[in-house]
Protein backbone atom coordinates (compact mmCIF):
# COMPACT_ATOMS: atom_id res chain seq x y z
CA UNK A 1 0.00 0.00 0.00
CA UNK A 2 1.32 3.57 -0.72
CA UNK A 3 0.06 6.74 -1.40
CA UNK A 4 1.12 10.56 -1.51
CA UNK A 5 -0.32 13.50 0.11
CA UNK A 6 0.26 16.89 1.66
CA UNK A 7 -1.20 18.03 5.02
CA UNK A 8 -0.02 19.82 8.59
CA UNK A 9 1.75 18.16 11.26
CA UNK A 10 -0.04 17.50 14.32
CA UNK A 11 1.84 15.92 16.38
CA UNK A 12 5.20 14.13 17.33
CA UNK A 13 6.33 11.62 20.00
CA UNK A 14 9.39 10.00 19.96
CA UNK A 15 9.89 6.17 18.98
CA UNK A 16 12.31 3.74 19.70
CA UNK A 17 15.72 5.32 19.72
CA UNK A 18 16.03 7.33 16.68
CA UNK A 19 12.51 7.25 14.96
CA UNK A 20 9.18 9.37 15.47
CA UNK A 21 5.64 8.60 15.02
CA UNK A 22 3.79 11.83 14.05
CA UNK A 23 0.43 12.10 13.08
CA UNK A 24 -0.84 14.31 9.81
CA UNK A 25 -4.10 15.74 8.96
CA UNK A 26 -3.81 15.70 5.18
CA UNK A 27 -6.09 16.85 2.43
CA UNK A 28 -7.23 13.37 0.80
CA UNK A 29 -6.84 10.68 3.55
CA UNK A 30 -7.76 12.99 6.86
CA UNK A 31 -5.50 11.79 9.92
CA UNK A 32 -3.14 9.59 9.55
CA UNK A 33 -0.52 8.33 11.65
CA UNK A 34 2.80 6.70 10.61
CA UNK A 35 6.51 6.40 11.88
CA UNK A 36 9.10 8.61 10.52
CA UNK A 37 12.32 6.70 10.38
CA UNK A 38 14.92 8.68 11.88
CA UNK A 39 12.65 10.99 13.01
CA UNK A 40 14.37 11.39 16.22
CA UNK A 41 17.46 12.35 14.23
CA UNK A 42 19.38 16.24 14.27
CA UNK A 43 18.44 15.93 10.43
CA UNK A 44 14.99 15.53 10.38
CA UNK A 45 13.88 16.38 13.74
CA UNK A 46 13.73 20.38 13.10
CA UNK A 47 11.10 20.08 10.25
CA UNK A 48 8.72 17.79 12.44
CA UNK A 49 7.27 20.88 14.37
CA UNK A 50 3.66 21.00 15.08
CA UNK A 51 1.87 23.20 12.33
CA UNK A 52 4.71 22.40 9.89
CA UNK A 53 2.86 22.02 6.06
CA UNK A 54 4.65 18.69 4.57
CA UNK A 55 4.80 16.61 1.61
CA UNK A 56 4.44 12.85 3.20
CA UNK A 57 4.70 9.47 1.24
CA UNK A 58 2.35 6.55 3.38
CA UNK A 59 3.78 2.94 2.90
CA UNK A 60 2.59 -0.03 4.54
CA UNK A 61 2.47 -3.88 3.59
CA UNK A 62 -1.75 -4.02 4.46
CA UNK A 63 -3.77 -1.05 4.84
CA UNK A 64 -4.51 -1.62 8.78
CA UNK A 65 -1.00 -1.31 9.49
CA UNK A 66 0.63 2.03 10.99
CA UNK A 67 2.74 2.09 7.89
CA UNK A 68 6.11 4.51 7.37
CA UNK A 69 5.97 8.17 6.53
CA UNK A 70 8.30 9.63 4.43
CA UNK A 71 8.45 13.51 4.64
CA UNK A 72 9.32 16.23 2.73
CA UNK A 73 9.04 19.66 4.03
CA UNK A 74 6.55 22.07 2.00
CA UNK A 75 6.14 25.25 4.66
CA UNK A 76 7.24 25.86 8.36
CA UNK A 77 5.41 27.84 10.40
CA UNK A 78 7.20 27.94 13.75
CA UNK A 79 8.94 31.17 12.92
CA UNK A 80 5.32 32.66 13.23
CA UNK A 81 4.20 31.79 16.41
CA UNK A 82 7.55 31.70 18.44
CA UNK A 83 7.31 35.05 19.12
CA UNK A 84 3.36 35.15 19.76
CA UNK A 85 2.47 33.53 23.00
CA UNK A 86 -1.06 34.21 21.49
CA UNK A 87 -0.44 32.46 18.64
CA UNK A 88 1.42 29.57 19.52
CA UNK A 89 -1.48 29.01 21.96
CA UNK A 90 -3.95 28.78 18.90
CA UNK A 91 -1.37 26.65 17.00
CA UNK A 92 -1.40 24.06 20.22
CA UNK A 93 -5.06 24.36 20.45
CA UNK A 94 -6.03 23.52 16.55
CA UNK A 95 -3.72 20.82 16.43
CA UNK A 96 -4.73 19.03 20.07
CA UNK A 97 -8.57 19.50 18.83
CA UNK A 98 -7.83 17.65 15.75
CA UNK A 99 -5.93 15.13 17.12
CA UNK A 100 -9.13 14.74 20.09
CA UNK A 101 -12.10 15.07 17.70
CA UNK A 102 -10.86 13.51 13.90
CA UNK A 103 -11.58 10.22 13.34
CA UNK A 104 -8.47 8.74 12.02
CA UNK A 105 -8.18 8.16 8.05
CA UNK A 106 -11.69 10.22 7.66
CA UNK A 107 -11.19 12.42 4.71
CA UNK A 108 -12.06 15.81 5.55
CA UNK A 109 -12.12 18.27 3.31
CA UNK A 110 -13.72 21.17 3.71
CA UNK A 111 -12.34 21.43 6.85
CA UNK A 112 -9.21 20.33 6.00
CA UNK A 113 -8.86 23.73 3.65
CA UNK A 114 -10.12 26.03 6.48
CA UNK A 115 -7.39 24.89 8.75
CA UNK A 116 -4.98 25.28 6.40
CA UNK A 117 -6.02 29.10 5.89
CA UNK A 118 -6.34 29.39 9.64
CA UNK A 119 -3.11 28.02 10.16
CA UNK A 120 -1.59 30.30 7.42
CA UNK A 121 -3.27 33.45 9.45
CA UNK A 122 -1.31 32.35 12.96
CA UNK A 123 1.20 35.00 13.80
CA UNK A 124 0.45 37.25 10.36
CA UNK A 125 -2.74 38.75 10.86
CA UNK A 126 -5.07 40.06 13.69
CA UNK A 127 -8.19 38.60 12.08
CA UNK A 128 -6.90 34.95 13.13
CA UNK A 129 -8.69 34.73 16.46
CA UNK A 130 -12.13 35.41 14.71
CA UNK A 131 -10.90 33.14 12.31
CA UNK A 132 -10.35 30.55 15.24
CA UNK A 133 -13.52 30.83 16.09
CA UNK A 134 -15.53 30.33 13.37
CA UNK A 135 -13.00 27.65 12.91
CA UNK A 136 -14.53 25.72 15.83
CA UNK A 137 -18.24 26.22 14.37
CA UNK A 138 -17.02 24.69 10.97
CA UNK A 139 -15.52 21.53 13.41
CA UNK A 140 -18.65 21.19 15.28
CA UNK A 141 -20.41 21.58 11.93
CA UNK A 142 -18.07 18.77 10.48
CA UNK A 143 -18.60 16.11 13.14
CA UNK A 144 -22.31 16.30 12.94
CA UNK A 145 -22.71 18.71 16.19
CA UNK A 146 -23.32 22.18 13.98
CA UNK A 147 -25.10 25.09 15.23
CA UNK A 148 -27.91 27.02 13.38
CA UNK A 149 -28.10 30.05 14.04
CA UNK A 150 -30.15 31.17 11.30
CA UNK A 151 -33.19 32.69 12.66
CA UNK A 152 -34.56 32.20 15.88
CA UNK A 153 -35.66 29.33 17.23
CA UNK A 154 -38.92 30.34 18.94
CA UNK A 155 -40.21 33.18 16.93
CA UNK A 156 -38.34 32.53 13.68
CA UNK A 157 -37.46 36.21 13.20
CA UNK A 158 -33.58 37.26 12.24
CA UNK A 159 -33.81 40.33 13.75
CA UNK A 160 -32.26 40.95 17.85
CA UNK A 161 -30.77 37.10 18.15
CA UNK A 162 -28.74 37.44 21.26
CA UNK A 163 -28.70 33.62 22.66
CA UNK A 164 -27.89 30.40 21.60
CA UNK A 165 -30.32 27.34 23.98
CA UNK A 166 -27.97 24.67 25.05
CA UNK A 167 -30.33 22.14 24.40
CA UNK A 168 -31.01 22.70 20.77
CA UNK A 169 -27.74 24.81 19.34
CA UNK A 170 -30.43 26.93 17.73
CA UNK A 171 -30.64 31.15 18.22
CA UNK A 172 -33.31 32.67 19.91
CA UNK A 173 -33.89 36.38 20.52
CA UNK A 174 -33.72 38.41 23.27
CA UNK A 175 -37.56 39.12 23.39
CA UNK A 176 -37.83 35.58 22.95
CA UNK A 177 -35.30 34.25 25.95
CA UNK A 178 -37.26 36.31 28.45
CA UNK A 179 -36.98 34.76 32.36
CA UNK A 180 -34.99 32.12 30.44
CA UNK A 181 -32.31 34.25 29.25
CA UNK A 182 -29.82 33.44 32.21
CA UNK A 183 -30.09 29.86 31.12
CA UNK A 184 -28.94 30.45 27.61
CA UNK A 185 -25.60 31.02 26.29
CA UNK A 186 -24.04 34.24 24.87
CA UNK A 187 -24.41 34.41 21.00
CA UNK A 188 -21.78 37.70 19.77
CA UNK A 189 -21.61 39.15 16.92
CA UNK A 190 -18.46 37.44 16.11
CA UNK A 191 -20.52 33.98 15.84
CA UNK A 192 -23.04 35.64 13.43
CA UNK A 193 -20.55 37.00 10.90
CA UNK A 194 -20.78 40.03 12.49
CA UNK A 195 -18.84 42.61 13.82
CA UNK A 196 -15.02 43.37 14.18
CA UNK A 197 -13.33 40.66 15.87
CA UNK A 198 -12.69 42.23 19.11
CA UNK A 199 -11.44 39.64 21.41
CA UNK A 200 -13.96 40.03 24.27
CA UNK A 201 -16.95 39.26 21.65
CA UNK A 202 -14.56 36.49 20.26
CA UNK A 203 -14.29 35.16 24.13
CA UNK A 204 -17.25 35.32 24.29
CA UNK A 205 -18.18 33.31 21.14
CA UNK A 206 -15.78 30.53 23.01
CA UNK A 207 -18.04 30.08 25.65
CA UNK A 208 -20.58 29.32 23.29
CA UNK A 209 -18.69 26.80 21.00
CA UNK A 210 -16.69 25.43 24.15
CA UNK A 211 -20.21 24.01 25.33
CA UNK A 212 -21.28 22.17 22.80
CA UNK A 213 -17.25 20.77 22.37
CA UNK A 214 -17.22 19.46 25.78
CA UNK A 215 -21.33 18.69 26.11
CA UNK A 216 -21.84 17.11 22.72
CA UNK A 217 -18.04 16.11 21.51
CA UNK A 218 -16.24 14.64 24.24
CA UNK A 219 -19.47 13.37 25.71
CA UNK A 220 -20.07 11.25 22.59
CA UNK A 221 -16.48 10.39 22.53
CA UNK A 222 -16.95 8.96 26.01
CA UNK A 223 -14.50 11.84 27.89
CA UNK A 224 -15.28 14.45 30.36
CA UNK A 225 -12.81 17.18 29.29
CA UNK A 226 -11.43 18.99 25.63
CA UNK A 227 -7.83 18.97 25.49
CA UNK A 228 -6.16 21.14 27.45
CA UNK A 229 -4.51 23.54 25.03
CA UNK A 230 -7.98 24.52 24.26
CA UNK A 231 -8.49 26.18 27.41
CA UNK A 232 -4.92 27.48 27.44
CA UNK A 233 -5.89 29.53 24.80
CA UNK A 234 -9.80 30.80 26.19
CA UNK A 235 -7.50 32.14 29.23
CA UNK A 236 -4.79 33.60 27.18
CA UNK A 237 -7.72 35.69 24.81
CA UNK A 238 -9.47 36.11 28.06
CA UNK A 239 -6.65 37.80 29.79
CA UNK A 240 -5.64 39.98 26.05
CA UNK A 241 -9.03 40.81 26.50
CA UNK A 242 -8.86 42.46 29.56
CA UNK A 243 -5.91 44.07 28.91
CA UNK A 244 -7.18 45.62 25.17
């Protein structure tokens, strides 16, 4: 078996002596895994960074085996977010979220090409925690756990929709929440399309998608908790936040 493919590291753990197993999401065959010969190695070792865009040949003698990468690298992107505690936090988030919530060897692609542009916007643009977000509605939207926020939910209008229920992921308007609306969560212009990207209404917009990742993800995954780097990176916009 052997095929050829291009996708973003996610991660890297050390195997045996001198080899690596690292795990890429790529644009045809979703998340893969494979060993890296020598990936332990002063040669090959600097281009397996997480976020890191590579060229990777998959061979294995059945297809159910973990099979051997081959790598060649296409685009670093450490040089970005080394500098940017911000930004490295978003790197470690996307790639720990993929690694929790993907299926492995489930082609992807839609979302695939979103992370790839998010990715691309760590470290070189403001607009990337906005872009984060809606990142995390597209992945909820992906694995079958999507949002609408169309219109809302009780009265069906699209004007004043201020809440998302927790029950059904659907919008509802303020008039419409009434005594409810301390039961609801926050729904920001950031989550509707809207607005400038500030990063309380993008916190804010994290509470919201956080919910349903930990309430309808990880529950149906059989866990109790997101990965960690997720939350690293709620405190971290949190605290900029405060600060802006």
């Amino acid at each position: 078996m052997e095929w050829r493919d291009q996708g973003a590291l996610l991660s890297v753990r050390q195997h045996g002596e001198t080899s690596a197993i690292i795990e890429v999401f790529t644009a045809e065959h979703g998340r893969h895994a494979g060993v890296v010969r020598g990936g332990a190695g002063r040669k090959i070792a600097p281009v397996l960074q997480p976020g890191a865009q590579l060229d990777v040949t998959w061979r294995a003698r059945l297809d159910e085996h973990l099979g051997a990468f081959k790598v060649e690298p296409v685009k670093s992107r450490a040089a970005a977010v080394m500098g940017d505690r911000l930004a490295l936090a978003g790197l470690n988030a996307i790639t720990g979220l993929l690694c929790f919530s993907l299926p492995e060897r489930e082609n992807h692609p839609l979302l695939y090409r979103r992370t790839i542009t998010l990715l691309d916007l760590l470290g070189n643009s403001d607009a990337w925690p906005l872009a984060y977000l809606r990142w995390e509605l597209a992945l909820l939207d992906e694995l079958g756990f999507g949002l609408d926020l169309s219109k809302c939910a009780v009265t069906g209008t699209l004007d004043d929709l201020a809440y998302v229920s927790p029950k059904t992921g659907r919008a509802v308007s303020a008039e419409a929440a009434g005594e409810w609306a301390d039961r609801m969560l926050p729904l920001p212009e950031s989550l509707l399309g809207h607005g400038t990207g500030e990063l309380g209404d993008v916190a804010q917009g994290l509470k919201t998608t956080g919910y349903f990742l930990m309430n309808r993800l990880a529950t149906q995954m059989g866990g109790n908790q997101l990965p960690h780097a997720r939350q690293r990176l709620v405190d971290r916009i949190a605290r900029h936040s405060a600060i802006d």
